[in-house]
N, C-alpha and C. Protein backbone atom coordinates (compact mmCIF):
# COMPACT_ATOMS: atom_id res chain seq x y z
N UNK A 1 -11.18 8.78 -8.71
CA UNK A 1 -10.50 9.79 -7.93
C UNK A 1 -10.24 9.21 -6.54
N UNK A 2 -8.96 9.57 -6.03
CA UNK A 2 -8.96 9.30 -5.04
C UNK A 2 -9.22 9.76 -3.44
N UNK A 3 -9.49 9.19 -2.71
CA UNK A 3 -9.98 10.08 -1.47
C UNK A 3 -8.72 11.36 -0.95
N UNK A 4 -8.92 12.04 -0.54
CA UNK A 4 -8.47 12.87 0.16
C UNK A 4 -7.14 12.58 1.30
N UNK A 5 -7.42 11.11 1.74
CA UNK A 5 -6.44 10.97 2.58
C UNK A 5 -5.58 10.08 1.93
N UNK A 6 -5.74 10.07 1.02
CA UNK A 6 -4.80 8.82 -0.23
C UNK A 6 -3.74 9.54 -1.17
N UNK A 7 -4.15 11.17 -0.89
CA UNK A 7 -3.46 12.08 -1.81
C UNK A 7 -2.92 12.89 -0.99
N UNK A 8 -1.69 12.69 -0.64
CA UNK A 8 -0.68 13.56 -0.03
C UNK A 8 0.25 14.06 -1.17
N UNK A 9 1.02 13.10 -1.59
CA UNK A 9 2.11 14.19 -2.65
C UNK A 9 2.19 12.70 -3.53
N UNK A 10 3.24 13.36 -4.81
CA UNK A 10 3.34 12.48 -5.84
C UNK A 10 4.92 12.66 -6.33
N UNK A 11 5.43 11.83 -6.19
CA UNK A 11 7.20 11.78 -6.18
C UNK A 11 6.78 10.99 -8.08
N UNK A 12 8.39 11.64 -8.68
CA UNK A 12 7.87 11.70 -9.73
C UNK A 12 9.83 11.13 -10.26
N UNK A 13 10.21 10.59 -11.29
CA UNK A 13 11.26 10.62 -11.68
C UNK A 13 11.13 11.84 -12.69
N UNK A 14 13.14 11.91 -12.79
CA UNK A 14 13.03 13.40 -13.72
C UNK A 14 12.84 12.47 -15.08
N UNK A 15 11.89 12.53 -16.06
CA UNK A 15 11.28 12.10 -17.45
C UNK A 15 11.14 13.47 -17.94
N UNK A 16 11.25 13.02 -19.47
CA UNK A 16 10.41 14.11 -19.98
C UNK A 16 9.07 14.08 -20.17
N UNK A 17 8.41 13.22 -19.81
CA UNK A 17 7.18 13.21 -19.21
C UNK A 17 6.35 13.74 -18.26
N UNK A 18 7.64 14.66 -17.73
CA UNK A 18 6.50 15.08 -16.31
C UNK A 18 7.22 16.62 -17.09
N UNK A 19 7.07 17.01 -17.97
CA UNK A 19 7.21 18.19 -18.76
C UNK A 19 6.17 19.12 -18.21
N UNK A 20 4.66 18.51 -18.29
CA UNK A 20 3.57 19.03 -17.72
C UNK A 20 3.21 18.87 -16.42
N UNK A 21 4.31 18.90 -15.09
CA UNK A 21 4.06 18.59 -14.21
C UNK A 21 2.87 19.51 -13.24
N UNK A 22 3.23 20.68 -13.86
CA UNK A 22 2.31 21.95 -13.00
C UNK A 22 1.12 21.44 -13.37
N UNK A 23 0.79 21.21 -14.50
CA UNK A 23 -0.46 20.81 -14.93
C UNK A 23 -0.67 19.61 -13.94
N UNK A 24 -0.60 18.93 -13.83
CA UNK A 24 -0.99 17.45 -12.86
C UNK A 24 -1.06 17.74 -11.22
N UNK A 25 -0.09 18.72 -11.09
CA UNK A 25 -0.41 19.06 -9.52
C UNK A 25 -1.52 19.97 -9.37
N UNK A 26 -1.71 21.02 -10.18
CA UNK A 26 -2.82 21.56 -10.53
C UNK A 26 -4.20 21.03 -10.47
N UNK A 27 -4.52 20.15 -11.52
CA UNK A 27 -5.45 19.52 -11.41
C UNK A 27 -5.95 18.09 -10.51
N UNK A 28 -5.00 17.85 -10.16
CA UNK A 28 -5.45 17.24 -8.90
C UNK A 28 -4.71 17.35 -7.38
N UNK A 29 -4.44 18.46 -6.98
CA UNK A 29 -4.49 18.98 -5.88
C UNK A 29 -3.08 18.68 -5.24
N UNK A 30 -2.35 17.96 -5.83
CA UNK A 30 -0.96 17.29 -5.25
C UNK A 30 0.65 17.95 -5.30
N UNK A 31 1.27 17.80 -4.18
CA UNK A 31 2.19 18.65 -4.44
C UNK A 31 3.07 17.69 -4.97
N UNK A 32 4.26 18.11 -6.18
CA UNK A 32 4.47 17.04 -7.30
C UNK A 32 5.78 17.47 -6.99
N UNK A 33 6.95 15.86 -6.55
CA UNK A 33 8.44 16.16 -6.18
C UNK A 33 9.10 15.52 -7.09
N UNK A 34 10.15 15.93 -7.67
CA UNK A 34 10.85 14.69 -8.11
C UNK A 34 12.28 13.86 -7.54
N UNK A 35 12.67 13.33 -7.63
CA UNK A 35 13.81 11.96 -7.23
C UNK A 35 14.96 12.78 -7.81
N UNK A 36 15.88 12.95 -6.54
CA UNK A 36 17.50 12.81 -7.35
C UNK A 36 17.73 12.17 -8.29
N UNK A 37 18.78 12.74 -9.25
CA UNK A 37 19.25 12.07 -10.21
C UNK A 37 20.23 10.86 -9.74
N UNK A 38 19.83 9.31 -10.23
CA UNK A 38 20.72 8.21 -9.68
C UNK A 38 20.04 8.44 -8.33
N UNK A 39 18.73 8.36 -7.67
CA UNK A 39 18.89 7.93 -6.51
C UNK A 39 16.97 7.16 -6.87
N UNK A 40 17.67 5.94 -6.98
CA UNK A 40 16.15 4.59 -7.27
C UNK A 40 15.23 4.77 -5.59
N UNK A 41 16.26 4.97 -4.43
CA UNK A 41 15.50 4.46 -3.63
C UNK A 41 14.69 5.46 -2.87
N UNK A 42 14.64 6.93 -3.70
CA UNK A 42 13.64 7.56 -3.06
C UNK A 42 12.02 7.87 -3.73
N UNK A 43 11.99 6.20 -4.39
CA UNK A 43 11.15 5.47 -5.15
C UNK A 43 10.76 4.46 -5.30
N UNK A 44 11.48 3.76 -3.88
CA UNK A 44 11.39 2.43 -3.06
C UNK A 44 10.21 1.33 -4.14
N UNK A 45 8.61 2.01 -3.89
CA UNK A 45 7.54 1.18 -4.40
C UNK A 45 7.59 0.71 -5.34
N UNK A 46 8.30 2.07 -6.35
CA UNK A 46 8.46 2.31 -7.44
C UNK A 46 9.24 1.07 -8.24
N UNK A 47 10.63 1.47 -7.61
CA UNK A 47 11.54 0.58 -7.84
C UNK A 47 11.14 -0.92 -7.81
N UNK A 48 10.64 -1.54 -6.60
CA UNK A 48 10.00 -2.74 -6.27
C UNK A 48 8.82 -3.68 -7.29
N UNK A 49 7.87 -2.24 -8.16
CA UNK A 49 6.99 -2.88 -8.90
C UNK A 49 8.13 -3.00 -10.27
N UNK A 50 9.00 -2.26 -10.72
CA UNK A 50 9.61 -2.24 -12.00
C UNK A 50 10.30 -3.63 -11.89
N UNK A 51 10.57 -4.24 -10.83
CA UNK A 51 11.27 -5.94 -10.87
C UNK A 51 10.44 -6.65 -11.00
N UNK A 52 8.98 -6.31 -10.40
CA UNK A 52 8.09 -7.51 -10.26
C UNK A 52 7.84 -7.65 -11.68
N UNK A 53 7.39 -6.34 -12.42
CA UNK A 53 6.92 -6.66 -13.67
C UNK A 53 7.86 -7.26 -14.67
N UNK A 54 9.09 -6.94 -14.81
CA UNK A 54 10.15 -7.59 -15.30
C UNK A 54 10.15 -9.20 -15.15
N UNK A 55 9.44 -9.73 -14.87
CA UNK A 55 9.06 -10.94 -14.52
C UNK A 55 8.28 -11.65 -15.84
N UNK A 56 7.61 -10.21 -15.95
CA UNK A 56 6.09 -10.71 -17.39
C UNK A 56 6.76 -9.77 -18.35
N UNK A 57 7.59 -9.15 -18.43
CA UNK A 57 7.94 -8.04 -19.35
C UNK A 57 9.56 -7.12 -18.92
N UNK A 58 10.55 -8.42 -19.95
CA UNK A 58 12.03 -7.79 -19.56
C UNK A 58 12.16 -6.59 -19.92
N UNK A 59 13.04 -5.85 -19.20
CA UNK A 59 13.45 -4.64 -19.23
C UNK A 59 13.95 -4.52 -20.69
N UNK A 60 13.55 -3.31 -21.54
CA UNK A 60 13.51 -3.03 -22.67
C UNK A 60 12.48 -3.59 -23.78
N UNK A 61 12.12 -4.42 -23.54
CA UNK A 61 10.55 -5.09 -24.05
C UNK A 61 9.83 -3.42 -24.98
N UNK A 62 9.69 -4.11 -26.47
CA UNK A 62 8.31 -3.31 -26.69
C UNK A 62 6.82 -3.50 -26.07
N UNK A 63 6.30 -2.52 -24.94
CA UNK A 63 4.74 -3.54 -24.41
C UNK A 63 3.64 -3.21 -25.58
N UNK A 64 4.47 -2.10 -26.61
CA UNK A 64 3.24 -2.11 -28.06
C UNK A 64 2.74 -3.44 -28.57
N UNK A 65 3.90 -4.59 -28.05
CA UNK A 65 3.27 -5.76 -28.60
C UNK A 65 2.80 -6.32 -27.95
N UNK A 66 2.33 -6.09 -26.72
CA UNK A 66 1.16 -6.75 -26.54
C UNK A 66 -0.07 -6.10 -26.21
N UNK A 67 -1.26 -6.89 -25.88
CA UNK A 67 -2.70 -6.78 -26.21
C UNK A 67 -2.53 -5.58 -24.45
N UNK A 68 -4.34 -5.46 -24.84
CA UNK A 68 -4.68 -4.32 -23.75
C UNK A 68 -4.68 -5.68 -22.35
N UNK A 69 -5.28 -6.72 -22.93
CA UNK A 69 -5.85 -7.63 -22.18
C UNK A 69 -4.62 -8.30 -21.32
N UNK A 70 -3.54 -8.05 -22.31
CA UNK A 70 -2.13 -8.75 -21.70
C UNK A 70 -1.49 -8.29 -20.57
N UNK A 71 -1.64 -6.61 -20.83
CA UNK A 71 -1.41 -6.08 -19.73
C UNK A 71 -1.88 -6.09 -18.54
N UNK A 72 -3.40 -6.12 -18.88
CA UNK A 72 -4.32 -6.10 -17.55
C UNK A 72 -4.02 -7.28 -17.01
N UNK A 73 -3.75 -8.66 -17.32
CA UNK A 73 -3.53 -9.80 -16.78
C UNK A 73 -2.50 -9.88 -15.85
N UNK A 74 -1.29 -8.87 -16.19
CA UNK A 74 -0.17 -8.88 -15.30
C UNK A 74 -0.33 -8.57 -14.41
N UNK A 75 -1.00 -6.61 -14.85
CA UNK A 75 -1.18 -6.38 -13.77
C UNK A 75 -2.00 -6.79 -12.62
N UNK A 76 -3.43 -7.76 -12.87
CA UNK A 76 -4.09 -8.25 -12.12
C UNK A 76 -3.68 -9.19 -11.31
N UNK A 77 -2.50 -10.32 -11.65
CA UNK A 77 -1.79 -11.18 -11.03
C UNK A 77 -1.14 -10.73 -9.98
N UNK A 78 -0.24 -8.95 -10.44
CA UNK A 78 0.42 -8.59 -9.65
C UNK A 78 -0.33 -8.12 -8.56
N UNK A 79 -1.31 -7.36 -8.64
CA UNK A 79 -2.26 -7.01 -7.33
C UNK A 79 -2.76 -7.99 -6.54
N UNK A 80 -2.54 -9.35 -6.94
CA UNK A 80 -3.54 -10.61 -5.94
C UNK A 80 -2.31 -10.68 -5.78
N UNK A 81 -1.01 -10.83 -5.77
CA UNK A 81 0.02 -11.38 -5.05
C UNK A 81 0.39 -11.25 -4.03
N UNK A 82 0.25 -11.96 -2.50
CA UNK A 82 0.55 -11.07 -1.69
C UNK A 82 2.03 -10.68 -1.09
N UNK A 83 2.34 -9.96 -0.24
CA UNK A 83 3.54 -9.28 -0.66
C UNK A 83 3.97 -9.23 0.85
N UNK A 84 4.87 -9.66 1.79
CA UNK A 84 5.10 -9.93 2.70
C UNK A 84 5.80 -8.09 3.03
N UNK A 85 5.74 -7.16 2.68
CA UNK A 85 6.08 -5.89 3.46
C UNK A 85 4.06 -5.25 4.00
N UNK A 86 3.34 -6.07 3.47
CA UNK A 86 2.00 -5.83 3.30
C UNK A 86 1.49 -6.62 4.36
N UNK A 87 2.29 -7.31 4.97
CA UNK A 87 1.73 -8.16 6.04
C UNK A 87 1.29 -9.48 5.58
N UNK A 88 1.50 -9.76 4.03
CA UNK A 88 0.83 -10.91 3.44
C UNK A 88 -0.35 -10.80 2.91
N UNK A 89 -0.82 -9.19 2.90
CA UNK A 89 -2.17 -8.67 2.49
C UNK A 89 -1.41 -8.45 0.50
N UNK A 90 -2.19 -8.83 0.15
CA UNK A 90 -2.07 -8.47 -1.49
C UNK A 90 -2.30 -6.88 -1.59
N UNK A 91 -1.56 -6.08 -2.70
CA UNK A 91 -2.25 -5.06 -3.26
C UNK A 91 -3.35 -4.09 -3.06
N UNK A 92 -3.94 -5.73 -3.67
CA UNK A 92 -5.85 -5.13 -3.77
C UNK A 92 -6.07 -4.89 -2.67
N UNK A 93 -6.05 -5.93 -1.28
CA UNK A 93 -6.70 -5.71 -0.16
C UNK A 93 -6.54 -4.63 0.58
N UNK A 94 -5.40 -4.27 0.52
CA UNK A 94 -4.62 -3.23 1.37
C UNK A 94 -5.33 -2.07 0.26
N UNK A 95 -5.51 -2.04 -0.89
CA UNK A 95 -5.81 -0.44 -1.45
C UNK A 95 -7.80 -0.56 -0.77
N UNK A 96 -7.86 -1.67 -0.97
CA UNK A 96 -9.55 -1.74 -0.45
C UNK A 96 -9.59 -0.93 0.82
N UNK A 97 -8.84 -1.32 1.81
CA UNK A 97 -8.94 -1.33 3.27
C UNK A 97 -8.57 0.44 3.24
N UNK A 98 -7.83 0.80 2.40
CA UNK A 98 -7.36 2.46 2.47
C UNK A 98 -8.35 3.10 1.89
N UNK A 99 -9.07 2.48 1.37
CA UNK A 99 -10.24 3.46 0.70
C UNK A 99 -11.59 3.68 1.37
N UNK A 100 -11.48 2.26 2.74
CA UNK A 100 -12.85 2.45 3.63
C UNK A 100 -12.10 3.35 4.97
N UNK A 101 -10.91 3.47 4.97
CA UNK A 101 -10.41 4.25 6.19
C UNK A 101 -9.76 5.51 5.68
N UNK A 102 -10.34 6.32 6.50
CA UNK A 102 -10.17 7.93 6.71
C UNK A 102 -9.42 8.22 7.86
């Protein structure tokens, strides 16, 4: 769970996945928005991780085929990478550093 000051709101694309959205703002306390239709960039992060991963996994890819372990590898690569809007701080460090500051 996350701290309190880490949970402001949760921008959401329109999916039919967020079918149960009341439910999710509900249970964890968040007020839940979603993105114009056709508008990527009020999902900036969003947008930004869907290229990186496209890197390990082209767009349209089944990821059923691969392992649990495969995934975690990406994603673990992708969190040590560091990322020059981050200051050159990776991912990880920067979610570390938000979780000791209030």
């Amino acid at each position: 769970i996350l701290p309190a000051h880490l949970r402001g709101s949760l921008t959401w694309d329109q999916g039919v996945e967020m079918a149960h959205h009341t439910a999710i703002r509900l249970g964890t306390n968040m007020d839940v928005y979603f993105c114009d239709a056709a508008s990527p960039w009020q999902r900036g992060s969003n947008e930004n991780t869907n290229g990186l991963l496209r890197q390990y996994f082209p767009k349209g890819t089944n990821l059923s085929t691969y392992t649990a372990d495969d995934l975690l590898a990406a994603a673990h690569e992708l969190n040590e990478r560091p990322r020059k809007t981050l200051d050159w701080d990776t991912p990880a460090e920067r979610f570390a550093k938000l979780l000791t500051t209030e």
